[in-house]
PDB file of N, CA and C in Angstrom:
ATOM      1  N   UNK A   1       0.853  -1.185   0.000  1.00  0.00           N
ATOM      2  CA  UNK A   1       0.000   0.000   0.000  1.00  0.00           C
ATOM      3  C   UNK A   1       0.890   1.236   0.000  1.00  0.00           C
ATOM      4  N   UNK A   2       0.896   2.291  -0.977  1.00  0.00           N
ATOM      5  CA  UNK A   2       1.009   3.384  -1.110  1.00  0.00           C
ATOM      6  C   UNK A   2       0.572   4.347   0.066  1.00  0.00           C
ATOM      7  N   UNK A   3       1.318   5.556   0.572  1.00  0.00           N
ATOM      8  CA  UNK A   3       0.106   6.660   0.897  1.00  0.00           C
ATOM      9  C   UNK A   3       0.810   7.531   0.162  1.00  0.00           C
ATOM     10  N   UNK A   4      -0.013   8.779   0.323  1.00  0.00           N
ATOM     11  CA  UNK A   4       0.417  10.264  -0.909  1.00  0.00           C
ATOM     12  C   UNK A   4       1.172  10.652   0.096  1.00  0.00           C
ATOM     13  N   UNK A   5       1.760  10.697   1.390  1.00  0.00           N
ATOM     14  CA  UNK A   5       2.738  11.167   2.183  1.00  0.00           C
ATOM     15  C   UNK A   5       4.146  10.700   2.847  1.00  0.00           C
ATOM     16  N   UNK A   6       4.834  10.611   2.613  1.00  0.00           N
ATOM     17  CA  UNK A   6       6.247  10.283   2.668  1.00  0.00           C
ATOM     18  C   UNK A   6       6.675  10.347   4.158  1.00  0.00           C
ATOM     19  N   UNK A   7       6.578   8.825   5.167  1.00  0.00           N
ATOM     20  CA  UNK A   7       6.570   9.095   6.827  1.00  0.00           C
ATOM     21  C   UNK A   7       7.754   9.574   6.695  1.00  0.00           C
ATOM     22  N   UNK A   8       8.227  10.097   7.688  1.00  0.00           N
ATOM     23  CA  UNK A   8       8.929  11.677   8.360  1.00  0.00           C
ATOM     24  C   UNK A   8      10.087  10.647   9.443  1.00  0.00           C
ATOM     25  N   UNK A   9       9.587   9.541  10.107  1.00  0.00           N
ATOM     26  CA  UNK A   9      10.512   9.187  11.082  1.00  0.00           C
ATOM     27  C   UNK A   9      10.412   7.282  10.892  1.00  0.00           C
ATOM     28  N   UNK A  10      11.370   7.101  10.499  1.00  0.00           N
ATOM     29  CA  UNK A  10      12.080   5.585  10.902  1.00  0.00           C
ATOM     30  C   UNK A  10      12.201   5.431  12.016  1.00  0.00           C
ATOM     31  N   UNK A  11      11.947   4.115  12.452  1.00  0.00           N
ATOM     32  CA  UNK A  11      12.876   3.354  13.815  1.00  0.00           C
ATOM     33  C   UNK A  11      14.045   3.138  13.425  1.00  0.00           C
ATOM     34  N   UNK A  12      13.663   2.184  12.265  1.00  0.00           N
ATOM     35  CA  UNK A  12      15.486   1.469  11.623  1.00  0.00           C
ATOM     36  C   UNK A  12      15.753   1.712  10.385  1.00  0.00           C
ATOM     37  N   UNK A  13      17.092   2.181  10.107  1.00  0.00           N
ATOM     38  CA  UNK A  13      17.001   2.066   8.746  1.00  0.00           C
ATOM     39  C   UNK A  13      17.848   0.813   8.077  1.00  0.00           C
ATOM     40  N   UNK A  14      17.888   0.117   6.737  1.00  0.00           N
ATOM     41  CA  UNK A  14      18.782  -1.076   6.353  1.00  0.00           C
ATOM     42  C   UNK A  14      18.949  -0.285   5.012  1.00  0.00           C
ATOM     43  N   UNK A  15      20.286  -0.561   4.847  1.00  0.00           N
ATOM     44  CA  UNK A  15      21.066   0.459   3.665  1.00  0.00           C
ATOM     45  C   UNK A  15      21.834  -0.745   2.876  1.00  0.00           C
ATOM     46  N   UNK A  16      20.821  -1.315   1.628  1.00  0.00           N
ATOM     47  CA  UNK A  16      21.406  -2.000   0.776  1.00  0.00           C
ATOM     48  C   UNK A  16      21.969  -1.682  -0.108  1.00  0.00           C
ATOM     49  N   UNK A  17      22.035  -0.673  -0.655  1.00  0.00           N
ATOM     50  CA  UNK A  17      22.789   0.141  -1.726  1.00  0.00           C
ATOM     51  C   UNK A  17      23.962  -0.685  -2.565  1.00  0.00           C
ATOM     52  N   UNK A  18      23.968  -0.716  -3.217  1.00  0.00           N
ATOM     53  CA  UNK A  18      24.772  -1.603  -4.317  1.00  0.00           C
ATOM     54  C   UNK A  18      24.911  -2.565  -4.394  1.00  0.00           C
ATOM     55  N   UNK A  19      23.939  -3.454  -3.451  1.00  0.00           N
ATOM     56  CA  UNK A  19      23.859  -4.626  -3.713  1.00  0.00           C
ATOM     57  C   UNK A  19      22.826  -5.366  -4.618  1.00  0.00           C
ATOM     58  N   UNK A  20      23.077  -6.606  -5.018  1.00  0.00           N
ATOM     59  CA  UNK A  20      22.159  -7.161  -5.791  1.00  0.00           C
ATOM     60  C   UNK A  20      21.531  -8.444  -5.545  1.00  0.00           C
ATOM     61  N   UNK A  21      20.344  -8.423  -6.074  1.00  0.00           N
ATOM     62  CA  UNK A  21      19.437  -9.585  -5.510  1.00  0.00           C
ATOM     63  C   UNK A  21      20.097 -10.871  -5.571  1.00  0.00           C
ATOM     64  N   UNK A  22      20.323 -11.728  -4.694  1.00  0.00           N
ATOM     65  CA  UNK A  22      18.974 -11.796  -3.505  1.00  0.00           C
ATOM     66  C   UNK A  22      19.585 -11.191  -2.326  1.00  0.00           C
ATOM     67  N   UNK A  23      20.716 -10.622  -2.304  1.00  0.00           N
ATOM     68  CA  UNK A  23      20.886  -9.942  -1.192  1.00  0.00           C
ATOM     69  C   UNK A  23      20.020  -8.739  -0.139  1.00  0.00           C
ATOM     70  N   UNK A  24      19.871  -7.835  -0.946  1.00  0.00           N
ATOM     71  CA  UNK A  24      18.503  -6.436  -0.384  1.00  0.00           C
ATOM     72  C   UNK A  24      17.054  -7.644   0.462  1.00  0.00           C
ATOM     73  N   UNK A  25      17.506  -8.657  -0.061  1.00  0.00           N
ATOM     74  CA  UNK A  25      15.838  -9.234   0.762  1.00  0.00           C
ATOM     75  C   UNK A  25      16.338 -10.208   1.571  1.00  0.00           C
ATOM     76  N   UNK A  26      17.761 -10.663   1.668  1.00  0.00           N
ATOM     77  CA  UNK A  26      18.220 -11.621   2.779  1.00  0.00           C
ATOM     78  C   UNK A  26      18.847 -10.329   3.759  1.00  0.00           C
ATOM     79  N   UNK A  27      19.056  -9.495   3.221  1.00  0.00           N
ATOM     80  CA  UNK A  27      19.330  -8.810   4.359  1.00  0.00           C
ATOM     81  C   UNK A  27      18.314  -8.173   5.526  1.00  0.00           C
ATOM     82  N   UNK A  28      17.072  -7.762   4.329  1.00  0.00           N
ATOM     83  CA  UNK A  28      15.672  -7.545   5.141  1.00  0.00           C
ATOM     84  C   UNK A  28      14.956  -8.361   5.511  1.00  0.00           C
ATOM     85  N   UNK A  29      15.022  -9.228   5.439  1.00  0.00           N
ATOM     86  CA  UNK A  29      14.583 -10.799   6.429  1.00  0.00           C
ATOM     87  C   UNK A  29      15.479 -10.907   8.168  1.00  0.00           C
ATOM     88  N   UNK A  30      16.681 -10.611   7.965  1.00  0.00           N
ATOM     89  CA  UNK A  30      17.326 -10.381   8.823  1.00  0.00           C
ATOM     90  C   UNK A  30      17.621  -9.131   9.726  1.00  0.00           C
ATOM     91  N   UNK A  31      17.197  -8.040   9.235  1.00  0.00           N
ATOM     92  CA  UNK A  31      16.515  -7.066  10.007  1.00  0.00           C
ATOM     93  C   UNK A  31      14.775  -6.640  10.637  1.00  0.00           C
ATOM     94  N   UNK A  32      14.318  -7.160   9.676  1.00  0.00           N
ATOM     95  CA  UNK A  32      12.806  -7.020  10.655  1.00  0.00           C
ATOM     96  C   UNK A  32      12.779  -7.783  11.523  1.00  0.00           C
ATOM     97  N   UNK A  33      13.866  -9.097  12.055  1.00  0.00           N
ATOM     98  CA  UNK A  33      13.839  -9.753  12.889  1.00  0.00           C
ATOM     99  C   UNK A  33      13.843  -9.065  14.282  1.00  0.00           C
ATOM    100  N   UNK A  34      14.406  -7.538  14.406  1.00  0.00           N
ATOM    101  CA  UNK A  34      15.455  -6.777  15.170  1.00  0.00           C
ATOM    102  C   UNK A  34      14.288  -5.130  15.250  1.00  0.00           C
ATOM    103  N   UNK A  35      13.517  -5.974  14.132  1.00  0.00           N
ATOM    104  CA  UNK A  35      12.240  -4.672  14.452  1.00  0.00           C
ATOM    105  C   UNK A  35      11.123  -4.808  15.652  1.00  0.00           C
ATOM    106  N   UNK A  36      10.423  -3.737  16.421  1.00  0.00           N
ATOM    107  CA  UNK A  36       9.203  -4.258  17.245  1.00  0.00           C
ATOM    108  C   UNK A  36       8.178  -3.960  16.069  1.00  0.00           C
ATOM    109  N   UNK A  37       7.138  -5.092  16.971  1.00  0.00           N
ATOM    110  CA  UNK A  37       5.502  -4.924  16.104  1.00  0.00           C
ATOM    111  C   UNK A  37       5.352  -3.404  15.971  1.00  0.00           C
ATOM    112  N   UNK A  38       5.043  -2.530  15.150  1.00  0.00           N
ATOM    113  CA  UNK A  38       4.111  -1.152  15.124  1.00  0.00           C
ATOM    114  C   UNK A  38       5.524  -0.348  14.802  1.00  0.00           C
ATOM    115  N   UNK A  39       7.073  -0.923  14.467  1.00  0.00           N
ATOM    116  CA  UNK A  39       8.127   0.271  14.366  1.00  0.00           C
ATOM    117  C   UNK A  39       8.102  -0.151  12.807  1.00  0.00           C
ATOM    118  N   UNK A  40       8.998   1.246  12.242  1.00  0.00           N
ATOM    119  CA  UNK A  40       8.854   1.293  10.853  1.00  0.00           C
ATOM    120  C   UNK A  40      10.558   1.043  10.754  1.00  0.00           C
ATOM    121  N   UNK A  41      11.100   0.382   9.557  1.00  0.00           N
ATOM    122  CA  UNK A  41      11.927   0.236   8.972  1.00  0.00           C
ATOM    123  C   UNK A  41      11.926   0.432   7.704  1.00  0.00           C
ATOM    124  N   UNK A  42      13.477   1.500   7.123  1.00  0.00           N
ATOM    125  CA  UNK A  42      13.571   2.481   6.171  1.00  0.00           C
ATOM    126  C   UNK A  42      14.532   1.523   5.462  1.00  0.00           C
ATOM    127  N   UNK A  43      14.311   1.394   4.050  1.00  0.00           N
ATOM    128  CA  UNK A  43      15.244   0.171   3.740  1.00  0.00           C
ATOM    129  C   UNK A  43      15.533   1.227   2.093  1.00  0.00           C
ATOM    130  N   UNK A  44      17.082   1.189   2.104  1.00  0.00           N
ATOM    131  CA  UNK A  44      17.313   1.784   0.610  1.00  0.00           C
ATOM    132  C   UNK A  44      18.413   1.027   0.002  1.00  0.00           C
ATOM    133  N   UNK A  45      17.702   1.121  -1.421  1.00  0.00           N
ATOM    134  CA  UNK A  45      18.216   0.217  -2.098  1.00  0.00           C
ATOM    135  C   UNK A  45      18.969   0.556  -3.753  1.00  0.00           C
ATOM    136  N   UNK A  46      20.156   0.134  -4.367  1.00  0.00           N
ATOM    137  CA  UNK A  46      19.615   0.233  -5.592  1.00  0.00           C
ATOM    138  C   UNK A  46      19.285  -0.815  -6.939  1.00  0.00           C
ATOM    139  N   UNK A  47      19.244  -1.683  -6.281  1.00  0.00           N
ATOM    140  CA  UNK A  47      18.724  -2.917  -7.070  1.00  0.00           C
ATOM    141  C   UNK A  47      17.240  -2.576  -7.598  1.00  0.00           C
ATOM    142  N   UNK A  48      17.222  -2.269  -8.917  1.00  0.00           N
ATOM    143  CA  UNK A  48      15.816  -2.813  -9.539  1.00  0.00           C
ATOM    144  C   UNK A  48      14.709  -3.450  -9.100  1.00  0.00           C
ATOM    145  N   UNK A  49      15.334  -4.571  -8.705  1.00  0.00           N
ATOM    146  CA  UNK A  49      14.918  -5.815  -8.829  1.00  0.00           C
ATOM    147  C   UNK A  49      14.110  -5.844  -7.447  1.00  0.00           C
ATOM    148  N   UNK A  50      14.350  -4.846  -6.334  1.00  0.00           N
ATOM    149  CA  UNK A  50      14.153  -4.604  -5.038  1.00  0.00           C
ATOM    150  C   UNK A  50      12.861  -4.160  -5.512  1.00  0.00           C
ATOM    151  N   UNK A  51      12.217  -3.191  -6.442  1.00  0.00           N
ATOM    152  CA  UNK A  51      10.606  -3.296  -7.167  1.00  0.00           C
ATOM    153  C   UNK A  51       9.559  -4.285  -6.941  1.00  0.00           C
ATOM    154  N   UNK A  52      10.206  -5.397  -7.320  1.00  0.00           N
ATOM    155  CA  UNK A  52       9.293  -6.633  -7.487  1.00  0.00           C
ATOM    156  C   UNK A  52       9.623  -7.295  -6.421  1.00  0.00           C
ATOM    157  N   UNK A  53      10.297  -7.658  -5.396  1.00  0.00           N
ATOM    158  CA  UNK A  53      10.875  -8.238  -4.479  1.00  0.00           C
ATOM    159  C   UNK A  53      10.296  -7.598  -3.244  1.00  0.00           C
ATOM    160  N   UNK A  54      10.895  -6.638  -2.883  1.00  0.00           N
ATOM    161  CA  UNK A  54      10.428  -6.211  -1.360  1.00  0.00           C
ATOM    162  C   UNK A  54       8.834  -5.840  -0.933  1.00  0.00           C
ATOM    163  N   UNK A  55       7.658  -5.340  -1.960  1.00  0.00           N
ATOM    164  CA  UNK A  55       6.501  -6.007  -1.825  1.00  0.00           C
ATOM    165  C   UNK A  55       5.631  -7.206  -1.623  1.00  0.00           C
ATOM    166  N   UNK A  56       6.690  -7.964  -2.393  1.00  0.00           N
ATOM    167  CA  UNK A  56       6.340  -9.893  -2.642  1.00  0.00           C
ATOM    168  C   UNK A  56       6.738  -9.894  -1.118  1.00  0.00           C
ATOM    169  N   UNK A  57       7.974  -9.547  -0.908  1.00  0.00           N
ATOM    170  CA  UNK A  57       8.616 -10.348   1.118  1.00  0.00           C
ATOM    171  C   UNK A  57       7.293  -9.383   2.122  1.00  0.00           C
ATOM    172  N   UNK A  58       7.003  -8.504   2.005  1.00  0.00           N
ATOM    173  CA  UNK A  58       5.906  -8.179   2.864  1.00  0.00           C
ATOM    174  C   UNK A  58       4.253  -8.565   2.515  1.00  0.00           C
ATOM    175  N   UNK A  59       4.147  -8.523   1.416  1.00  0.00           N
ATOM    176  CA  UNK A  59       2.468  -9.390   1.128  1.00  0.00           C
ATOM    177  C   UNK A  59       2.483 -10.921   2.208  1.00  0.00           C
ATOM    178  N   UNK A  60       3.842 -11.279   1.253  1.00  0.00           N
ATOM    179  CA  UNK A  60       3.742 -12.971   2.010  1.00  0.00           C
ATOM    180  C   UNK A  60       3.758 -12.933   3.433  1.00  0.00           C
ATOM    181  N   UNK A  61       4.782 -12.275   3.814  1.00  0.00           N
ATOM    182  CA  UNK A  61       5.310 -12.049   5.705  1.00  0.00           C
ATOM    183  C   UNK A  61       4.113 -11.599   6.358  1.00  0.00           C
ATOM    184  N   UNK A  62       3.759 -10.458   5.676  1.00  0.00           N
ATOM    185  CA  UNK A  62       2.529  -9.849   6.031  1.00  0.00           C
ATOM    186  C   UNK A  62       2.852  -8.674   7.011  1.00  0.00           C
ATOM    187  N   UNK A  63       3.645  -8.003   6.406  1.00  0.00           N
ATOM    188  CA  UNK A  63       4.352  -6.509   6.786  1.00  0.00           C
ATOM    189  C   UNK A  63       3.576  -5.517   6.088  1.00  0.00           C
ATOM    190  N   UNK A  64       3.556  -4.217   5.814  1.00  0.00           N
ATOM    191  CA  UNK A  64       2.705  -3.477   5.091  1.00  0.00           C
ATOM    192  C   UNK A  64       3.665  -2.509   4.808  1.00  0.00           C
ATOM    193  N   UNK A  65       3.730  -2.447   3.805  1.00  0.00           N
ATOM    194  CA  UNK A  65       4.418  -1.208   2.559  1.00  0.00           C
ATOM    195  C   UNK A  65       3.926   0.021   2.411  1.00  0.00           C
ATOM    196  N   UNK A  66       4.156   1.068   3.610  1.00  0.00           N
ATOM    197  CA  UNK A  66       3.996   1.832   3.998  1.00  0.00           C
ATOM    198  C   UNK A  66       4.224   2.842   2.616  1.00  0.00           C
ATOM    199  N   UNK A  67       4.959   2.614   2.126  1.00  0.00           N
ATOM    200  CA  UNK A  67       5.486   4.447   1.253  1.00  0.00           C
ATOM    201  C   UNK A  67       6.767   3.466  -0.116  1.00  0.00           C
ATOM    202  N   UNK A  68       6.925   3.553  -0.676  1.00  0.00           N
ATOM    203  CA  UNK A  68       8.016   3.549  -1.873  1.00  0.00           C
ATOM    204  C   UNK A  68       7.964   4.736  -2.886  1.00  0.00           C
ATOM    205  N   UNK A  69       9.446   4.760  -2.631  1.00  0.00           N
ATOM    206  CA  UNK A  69       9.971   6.242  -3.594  1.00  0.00           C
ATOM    207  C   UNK A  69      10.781   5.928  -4.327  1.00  0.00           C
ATOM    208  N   UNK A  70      11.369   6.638  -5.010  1.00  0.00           N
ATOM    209  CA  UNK A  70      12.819   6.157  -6.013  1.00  0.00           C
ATOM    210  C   UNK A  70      13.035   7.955  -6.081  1.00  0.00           C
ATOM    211  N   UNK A  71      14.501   7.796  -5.770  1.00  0.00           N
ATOM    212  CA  UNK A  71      15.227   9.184  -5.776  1.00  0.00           C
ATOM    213  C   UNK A  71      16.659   8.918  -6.266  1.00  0.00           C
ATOM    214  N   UNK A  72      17.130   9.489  -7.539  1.00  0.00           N
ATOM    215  CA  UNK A  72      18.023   9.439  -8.004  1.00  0.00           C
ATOM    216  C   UNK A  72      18.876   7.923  -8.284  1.00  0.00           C
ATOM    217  N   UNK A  73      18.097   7.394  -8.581  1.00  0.00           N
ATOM    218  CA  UNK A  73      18.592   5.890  -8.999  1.00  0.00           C
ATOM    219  C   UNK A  73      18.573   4.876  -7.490  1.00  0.00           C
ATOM    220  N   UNK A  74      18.239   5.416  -6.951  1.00  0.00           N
ATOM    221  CA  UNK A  74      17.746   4.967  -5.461  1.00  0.00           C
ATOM    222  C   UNK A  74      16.332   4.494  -5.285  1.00  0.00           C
ATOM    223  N   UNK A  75      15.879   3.411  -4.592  1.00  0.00           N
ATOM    224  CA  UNK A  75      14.656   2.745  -4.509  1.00  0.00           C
ATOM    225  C   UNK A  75      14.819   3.137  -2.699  1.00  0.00           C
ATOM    226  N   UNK A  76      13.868   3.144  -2.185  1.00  0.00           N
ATOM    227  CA  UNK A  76      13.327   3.648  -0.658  1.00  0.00           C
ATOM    228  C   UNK A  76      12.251   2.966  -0.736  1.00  0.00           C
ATOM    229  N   UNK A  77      11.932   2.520   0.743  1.00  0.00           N
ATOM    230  CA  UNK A  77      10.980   1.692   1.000  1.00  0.00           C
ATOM    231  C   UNK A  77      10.841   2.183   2.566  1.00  0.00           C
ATOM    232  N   UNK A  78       9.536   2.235   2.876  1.00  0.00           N
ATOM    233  CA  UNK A  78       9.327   2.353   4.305  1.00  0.00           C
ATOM    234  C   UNK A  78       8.104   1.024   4.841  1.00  0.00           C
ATOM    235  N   UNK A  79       8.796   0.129   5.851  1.00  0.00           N
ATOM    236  CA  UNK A  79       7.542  -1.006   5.918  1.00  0.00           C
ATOM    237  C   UNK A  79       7.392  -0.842   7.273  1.00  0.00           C
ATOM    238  N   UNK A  80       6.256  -1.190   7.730  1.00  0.00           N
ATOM    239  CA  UNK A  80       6.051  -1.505   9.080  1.00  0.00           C
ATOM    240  C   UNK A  80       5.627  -2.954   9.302  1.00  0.00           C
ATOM    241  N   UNK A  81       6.448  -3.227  10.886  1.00  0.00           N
ATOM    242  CA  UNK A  81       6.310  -4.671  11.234  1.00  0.00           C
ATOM    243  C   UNK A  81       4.691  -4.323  11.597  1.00  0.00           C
ATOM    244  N   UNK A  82       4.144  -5.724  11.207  1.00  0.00           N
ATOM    245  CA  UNK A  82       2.784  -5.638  11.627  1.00  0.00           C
ATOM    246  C   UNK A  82       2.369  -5.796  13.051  1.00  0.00           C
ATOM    247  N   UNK A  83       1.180  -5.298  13.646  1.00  0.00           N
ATOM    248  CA  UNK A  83       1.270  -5.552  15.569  1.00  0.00           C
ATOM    249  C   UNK A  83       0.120  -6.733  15.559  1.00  0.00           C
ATOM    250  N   UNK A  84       1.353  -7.033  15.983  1.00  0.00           N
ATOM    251  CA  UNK A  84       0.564  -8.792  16.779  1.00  0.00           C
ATOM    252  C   UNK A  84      -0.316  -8.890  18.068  1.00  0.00           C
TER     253      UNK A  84
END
């Protein structure tokens, strides 16, 4: 899920930047571990491929895809762990 507003404050951020798949999503498997239910984690990336990928790992997980941007060849993602 989209919103038209761009959240303002992270808990965590995970900085994949030049890496390439499947890395950006083994690494974010291994950080929301380290997230609480209801905190947001800021994940930037520049893999493409992080497009089709880091929506698929939160539909399935069942995280929610707070915001995605792309800024200067940069992919941004803001997800929140879901509250249990």
């Amino acid at each position: 899920m989209k919103s038209d507003q761009t959240p303002s404050v992270s808990d965590h951020i995970l900085d994949a930047r030049g890496l390439l798949c499947p890395e950006p999503v083994m690494m974010l498997h291994a950080a929301v571990r380290k997230v609480a239910d209801g905190e947001v984690l800021q994940v930037f990336a520049t893999d493409p491929s992080t497009q089709r990928d880091i929506p698929k790992f939160c539909q399935f997980l069942g995280y929610e895809l707070i915001q995605h941007a792309e800024e200067n060849d940069e992919f941004i993602y803001w997800i929140k762990k879901a509250d249990v």
